[in-house]
PDB file of N, CA and C in Angstrom:
ATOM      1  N   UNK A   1      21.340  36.484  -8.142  1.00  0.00           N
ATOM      2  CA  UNK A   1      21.978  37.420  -7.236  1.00  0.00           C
ATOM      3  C   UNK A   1      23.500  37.397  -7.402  1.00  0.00           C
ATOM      4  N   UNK A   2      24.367  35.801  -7.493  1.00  0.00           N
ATOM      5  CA  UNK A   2      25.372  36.371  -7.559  1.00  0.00           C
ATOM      6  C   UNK A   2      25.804  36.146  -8.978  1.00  0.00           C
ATOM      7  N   UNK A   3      25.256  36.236 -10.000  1.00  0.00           N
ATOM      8  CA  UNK A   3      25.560  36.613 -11.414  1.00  0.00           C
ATOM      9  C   UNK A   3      25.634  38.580 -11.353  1.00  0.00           C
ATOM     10  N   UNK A   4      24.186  39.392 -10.607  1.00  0.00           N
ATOM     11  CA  UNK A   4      24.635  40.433 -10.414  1.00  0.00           C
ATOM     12  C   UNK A   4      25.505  40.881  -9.568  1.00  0.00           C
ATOM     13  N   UNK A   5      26.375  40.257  -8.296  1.00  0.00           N
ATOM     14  CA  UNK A   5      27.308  40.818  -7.828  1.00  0.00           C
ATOM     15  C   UNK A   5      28.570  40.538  -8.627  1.00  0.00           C
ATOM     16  N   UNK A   6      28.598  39.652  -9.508  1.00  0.00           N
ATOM     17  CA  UNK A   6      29.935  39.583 -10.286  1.00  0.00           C
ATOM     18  C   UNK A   6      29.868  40.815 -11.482  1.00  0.00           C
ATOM     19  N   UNK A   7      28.768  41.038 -11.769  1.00  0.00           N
ATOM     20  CA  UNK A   7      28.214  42.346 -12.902  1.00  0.00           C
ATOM     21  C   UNK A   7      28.586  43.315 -12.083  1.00  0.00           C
ATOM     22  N   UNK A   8      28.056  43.541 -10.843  1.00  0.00           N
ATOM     23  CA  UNK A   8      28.715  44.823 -10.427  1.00  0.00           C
ATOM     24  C   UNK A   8      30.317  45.011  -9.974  1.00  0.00           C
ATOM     25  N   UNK A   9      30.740  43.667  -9.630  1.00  0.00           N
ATOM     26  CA  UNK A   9      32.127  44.179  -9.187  1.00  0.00           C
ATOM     27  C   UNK A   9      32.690  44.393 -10.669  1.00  0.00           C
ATOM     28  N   UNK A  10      32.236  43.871 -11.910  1.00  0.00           N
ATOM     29  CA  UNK A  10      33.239  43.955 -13.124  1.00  0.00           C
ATOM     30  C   UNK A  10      33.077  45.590 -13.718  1.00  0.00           C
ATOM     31  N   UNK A  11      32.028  45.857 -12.957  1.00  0.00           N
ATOM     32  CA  UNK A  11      31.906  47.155 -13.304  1.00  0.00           C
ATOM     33  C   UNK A  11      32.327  47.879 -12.490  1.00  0.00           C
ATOM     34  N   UNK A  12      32.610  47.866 -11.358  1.00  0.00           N
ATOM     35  CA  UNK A  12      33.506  48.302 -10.539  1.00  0.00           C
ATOM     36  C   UNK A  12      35.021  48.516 -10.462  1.00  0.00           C
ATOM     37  N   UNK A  13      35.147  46.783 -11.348  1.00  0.00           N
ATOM     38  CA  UNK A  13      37.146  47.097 -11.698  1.00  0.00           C
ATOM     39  C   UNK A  13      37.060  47.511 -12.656  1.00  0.00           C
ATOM     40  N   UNK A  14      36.106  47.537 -13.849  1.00  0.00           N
ATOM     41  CA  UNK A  14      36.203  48.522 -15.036  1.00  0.00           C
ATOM     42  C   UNK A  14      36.436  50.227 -14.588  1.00  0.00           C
ATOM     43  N   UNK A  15      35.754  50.291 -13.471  1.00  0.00           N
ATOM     44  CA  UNK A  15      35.500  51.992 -13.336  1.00  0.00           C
ATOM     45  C   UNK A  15      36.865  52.317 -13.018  1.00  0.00           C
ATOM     46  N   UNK A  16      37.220  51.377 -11.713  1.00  0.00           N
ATOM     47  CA  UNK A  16      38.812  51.661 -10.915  1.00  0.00           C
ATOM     48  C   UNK A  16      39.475  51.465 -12.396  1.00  0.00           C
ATOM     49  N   UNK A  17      40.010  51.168 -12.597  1.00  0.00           N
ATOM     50  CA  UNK A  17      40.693  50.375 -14.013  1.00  0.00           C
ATOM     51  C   UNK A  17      41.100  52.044 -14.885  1.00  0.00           C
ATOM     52  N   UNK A  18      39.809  52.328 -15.052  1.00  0.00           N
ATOM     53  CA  UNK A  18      39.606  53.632 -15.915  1.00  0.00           C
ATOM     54  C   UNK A  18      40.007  55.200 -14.928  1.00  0.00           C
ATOM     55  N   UNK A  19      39.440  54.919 -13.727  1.00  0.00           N
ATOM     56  CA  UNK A  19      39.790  56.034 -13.373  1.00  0.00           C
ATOM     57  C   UNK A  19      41.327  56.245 -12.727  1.00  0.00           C
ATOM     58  N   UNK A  20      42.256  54.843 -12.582  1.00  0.00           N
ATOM     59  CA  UNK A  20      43.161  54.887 -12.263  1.00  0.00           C
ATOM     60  C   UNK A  20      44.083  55.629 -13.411  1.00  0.00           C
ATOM     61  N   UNK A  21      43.624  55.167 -14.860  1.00  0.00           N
ATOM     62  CA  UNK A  21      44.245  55.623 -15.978  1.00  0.00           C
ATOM     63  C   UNK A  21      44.046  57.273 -16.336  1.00  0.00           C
ATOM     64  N   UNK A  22      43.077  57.529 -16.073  1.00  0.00           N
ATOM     65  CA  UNK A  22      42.661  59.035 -16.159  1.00  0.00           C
ATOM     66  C   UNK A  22      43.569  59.620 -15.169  1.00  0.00           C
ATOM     67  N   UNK A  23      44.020  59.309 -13.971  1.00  0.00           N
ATOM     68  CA  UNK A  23      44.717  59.840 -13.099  1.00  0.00           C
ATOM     69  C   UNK A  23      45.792  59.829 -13.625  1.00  0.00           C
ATOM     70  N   UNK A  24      46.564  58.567 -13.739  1.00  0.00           N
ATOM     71  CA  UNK A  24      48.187  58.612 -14.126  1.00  0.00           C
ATOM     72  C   UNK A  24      48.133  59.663 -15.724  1.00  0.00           C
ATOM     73  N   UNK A  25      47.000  59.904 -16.625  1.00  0.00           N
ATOM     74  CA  UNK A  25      47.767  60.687 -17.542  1.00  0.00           C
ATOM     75  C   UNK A  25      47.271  61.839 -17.004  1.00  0.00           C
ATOM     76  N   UNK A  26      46.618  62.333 -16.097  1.00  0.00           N
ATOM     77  CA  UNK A  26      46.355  63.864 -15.410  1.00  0.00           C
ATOM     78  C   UNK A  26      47.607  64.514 -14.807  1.00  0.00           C
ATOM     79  N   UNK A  27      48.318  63.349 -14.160  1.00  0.00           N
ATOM     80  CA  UNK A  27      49.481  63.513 -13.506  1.00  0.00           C
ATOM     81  C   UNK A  27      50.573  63.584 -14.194  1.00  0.00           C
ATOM     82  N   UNK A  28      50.706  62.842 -15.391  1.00  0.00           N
ATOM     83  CA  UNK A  28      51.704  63.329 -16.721  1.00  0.00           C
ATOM     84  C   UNK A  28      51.425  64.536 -17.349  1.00  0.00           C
ATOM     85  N   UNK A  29      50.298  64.931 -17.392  1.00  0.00           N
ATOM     86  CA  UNK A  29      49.725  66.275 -18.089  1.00  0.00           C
ATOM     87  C   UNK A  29      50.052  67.445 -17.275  1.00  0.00           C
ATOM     88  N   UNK A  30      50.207  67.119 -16.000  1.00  0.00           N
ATOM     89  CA  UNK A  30      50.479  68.417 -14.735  1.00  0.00           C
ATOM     90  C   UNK A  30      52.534  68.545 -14.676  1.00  0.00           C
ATOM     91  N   UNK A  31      52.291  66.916 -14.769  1.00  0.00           N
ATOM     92  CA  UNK A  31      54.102  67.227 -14.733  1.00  0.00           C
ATOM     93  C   UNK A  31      54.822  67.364 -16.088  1.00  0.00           C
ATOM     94  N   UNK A  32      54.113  67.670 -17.329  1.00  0.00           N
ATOM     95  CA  UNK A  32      54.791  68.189 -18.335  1.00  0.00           C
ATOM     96  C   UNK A  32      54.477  69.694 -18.749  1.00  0.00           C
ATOM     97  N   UNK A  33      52.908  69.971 -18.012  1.00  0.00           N
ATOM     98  CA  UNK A  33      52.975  71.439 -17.702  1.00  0.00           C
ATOM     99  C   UNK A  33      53.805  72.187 -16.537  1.00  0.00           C
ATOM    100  N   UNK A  34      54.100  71.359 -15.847  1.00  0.00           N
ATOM    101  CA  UNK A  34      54.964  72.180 -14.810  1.00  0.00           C
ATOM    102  C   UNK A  34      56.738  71.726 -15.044  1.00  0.00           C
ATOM    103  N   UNK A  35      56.943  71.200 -15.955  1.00  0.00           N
ATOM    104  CA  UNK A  35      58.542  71.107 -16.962  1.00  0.00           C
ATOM    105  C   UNK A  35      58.269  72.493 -18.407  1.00  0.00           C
ATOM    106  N   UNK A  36      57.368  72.668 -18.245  1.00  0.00           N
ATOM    107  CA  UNK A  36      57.208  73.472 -19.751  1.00  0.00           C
ATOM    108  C   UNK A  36      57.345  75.327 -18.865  1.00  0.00           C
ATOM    109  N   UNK A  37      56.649  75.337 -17.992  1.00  0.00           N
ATOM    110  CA  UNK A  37      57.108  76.484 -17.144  1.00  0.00           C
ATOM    111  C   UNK A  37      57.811  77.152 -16.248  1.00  0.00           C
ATOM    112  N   UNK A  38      58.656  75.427 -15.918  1.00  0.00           N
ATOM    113  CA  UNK A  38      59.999  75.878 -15.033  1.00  0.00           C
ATOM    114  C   UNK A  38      60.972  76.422 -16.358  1.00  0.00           C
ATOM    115  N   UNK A  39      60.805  76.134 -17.863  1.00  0.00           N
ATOM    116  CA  UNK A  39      61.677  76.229 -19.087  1.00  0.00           C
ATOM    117  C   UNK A  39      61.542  77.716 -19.492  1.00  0.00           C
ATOM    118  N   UNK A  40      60.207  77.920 -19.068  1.00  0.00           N
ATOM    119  CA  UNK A  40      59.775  79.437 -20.081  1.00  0.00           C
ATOM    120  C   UNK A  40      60.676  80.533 -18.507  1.00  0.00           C
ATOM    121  N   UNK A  41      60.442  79.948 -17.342  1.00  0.00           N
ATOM    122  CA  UNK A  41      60.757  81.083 -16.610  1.00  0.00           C
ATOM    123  C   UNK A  41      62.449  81.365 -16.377  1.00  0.00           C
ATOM    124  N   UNK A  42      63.376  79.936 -16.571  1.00  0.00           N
ATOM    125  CA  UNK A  42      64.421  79.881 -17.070  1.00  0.00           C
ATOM    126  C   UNK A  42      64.599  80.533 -18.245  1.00  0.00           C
ATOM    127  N   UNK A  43      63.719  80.365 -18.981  1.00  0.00           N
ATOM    128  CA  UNK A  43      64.270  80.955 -20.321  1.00  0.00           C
ATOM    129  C   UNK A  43      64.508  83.097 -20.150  1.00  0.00           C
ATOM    130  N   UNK A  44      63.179  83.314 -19.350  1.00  0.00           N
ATOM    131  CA  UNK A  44      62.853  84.626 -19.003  1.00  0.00           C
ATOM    132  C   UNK A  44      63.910  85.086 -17.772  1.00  0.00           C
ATOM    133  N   UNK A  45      64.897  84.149 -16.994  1.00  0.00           N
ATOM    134  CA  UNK A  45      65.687  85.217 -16.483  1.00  0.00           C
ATOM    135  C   UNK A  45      66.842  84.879 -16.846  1.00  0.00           C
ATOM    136  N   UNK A  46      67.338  83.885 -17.933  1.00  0.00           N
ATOM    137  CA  UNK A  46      68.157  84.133 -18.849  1.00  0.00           C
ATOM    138  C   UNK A  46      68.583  85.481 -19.533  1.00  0.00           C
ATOM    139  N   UNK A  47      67.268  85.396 -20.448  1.00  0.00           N
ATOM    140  CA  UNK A  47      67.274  86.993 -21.133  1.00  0.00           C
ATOM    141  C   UNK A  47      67.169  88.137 -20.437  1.00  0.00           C
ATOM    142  N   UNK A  48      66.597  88.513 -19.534  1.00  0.00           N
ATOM    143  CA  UNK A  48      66.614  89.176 -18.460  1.00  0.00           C
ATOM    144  C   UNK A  48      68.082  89.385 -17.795  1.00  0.00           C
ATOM    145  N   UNK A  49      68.727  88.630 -17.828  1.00  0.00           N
ATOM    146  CA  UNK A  49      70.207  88.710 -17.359  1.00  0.00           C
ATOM    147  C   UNK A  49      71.193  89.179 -18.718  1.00  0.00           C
ATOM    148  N   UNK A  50      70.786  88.545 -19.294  1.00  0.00           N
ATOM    149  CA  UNK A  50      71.359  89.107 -20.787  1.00  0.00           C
ATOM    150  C   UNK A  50      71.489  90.439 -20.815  1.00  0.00           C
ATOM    151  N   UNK A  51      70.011  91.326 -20.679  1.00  0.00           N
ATOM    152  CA  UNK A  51      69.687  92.588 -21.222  1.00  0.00           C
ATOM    153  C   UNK A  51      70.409  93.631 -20.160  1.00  0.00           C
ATOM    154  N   UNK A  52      70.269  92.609 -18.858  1.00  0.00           N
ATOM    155  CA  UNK A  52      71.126  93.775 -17.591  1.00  0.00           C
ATOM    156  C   UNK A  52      72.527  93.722 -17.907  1.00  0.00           C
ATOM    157  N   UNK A  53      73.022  92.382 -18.489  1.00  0.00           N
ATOM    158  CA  UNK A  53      74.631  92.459 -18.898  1.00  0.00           C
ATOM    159  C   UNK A  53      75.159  93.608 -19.758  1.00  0.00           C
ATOM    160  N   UNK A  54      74.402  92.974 -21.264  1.00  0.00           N
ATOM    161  CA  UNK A  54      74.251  94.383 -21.928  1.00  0.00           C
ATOM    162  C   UNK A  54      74.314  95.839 -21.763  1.00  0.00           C
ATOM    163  N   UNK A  55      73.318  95.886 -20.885  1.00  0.00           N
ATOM    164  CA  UNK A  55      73.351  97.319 -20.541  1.00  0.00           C
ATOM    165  C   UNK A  55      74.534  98.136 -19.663  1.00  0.00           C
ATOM    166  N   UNK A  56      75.169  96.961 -18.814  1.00  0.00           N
ATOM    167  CA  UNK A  56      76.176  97.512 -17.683  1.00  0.00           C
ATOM    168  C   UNK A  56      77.163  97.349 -18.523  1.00  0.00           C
ATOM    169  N   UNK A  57      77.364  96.428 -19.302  1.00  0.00           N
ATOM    170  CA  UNK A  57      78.653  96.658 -20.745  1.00  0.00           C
ATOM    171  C   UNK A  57      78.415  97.959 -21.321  1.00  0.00           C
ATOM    172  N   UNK A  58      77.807  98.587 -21.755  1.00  0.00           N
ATOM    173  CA  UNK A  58      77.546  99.846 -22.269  1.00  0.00           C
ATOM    174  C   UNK A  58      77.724 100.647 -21.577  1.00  0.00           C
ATOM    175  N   UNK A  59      77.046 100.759 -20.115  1.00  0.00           N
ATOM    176  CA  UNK A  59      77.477 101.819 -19.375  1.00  0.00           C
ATOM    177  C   UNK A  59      79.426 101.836 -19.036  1.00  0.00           C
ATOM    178  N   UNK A  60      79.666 100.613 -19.264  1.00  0.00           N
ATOM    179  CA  UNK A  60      80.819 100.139 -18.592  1.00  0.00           C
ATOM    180  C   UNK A  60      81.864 100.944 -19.406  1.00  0.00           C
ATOM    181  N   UNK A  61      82.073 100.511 -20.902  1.00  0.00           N
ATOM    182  CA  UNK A  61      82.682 101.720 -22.296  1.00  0.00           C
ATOM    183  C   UNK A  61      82.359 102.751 -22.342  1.00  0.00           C
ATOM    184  N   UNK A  62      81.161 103.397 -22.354  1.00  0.00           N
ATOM    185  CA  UNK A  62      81.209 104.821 -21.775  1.00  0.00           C
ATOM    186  C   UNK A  62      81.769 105.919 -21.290  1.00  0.00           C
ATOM    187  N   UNK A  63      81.426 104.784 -19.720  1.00  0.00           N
ATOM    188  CA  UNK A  63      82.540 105.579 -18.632  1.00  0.00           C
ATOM    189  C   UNK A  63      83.848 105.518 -19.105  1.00  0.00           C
ATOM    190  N   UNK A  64      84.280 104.822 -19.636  1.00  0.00           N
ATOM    191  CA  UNK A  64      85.685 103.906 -20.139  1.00  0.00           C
ATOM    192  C   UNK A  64      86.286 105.352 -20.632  1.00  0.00           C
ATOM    193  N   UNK A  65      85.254 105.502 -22.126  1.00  0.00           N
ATOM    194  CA  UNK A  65      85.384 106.576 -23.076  1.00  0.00           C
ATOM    195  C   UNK A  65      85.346 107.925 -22.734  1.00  0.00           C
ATOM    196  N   UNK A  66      84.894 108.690 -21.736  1.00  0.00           N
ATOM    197  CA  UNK A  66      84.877 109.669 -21.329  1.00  0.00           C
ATOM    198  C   UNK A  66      85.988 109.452 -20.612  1.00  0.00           C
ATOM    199  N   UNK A  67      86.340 108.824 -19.154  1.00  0.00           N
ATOM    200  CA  UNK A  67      87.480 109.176 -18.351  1.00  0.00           C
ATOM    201  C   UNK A  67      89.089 109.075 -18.819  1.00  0.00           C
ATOM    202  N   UNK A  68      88.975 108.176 -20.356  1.00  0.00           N
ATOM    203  CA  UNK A  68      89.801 108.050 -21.296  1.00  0.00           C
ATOM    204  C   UNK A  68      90.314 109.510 -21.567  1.00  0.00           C
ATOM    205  N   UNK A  69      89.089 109.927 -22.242  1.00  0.00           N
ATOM    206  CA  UNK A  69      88.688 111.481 -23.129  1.00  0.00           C
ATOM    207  C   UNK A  69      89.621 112.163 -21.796  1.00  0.00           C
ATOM    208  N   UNK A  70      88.864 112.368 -20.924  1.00  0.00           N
ATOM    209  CA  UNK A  70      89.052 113.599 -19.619  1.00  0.00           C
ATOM    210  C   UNK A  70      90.542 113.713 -19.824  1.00  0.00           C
ATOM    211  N   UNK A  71      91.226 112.274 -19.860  1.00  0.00           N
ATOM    212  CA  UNK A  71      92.701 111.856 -19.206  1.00  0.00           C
ATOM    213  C   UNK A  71      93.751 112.517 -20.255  1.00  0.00           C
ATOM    214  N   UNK A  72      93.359 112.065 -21.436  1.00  0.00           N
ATOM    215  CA  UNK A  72      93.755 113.047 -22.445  1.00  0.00           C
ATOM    216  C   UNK A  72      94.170 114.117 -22.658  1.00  0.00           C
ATOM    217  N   UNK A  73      92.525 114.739 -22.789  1.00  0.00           N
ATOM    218  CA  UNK A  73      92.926 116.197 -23.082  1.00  0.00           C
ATOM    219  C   UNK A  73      93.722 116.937 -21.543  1.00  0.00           C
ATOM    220  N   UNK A  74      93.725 116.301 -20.417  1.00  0.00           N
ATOM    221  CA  UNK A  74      94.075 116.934 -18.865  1.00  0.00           C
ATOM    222  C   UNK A  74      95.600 116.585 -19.152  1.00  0.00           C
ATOM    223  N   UNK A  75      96.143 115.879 -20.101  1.00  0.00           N
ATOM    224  CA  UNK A  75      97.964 115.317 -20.174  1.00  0.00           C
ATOM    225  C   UNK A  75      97.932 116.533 -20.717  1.00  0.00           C
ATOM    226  N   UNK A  76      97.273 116.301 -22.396  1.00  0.00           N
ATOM    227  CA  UNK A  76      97.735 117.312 -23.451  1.00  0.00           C
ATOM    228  C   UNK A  76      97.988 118.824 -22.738  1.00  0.00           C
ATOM    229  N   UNK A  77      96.796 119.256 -21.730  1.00  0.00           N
ATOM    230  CA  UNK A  77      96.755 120.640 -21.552  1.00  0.00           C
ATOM    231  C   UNK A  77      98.000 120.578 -20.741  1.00  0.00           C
ATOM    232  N   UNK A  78      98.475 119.866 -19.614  1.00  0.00           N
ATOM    233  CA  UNK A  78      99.593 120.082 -19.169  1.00  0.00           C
ATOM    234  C   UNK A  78     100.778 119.900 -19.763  1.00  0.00           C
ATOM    235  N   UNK A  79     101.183 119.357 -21.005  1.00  0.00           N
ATOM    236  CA  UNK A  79     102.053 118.948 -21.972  1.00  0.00           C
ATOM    237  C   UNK A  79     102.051 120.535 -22.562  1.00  0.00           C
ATOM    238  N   UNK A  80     101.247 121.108 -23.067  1.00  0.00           N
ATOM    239  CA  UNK A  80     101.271 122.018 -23.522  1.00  0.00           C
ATOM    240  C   UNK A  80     101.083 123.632 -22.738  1.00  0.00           C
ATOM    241  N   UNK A  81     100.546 123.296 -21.933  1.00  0.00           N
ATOM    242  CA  UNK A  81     100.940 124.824 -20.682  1.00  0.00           C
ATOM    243  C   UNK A  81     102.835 124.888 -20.182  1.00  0.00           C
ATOM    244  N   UNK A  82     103.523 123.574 -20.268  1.00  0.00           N
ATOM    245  CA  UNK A  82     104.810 123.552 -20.135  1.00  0.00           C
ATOM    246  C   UNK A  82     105.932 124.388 -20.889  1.00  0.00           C
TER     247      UNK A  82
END
């Protein structure tokens, strides 16, 4: 009898033993998937900020270039109606 209660507790700290280890790398596996997707979604409003920069730079010369243009030809015509 107690040859089998020492058989079962060794199989018991074998199990704890094992399932403690299965846990701690489940828990490394969750916290390097959840470092790998705080990176991708950083990475996604990075570029995302990029592309809105971009774009308001463009709109930004544009406007630049036309009210430039307007300012221009509105001197010249009064330079030259004189």
């Amino acid at each position: 009898m107690a040859l089998r209660m020492r058989q079962s507790l060794a199989e018991f700290e074998a199990a704890f033993h094992e399932e403690t280890t299965e846990e701690r790398l489940r828990r490394e596996r969750l916290r390097k998937e959840a470092a790998q997707r705080s990176r991708m979604r950083r990475a996604q409003r990075v570029e995302k900020r990029g592309n809105m920069n971009f774009t308001v730079l463009v709109a930004v010369i544009i406007t630049t270039t036309i009210v430039v243009t307007w300012a221009m030809f509105q001197t010249l015509s009064l330079l030259m109606g004189s």
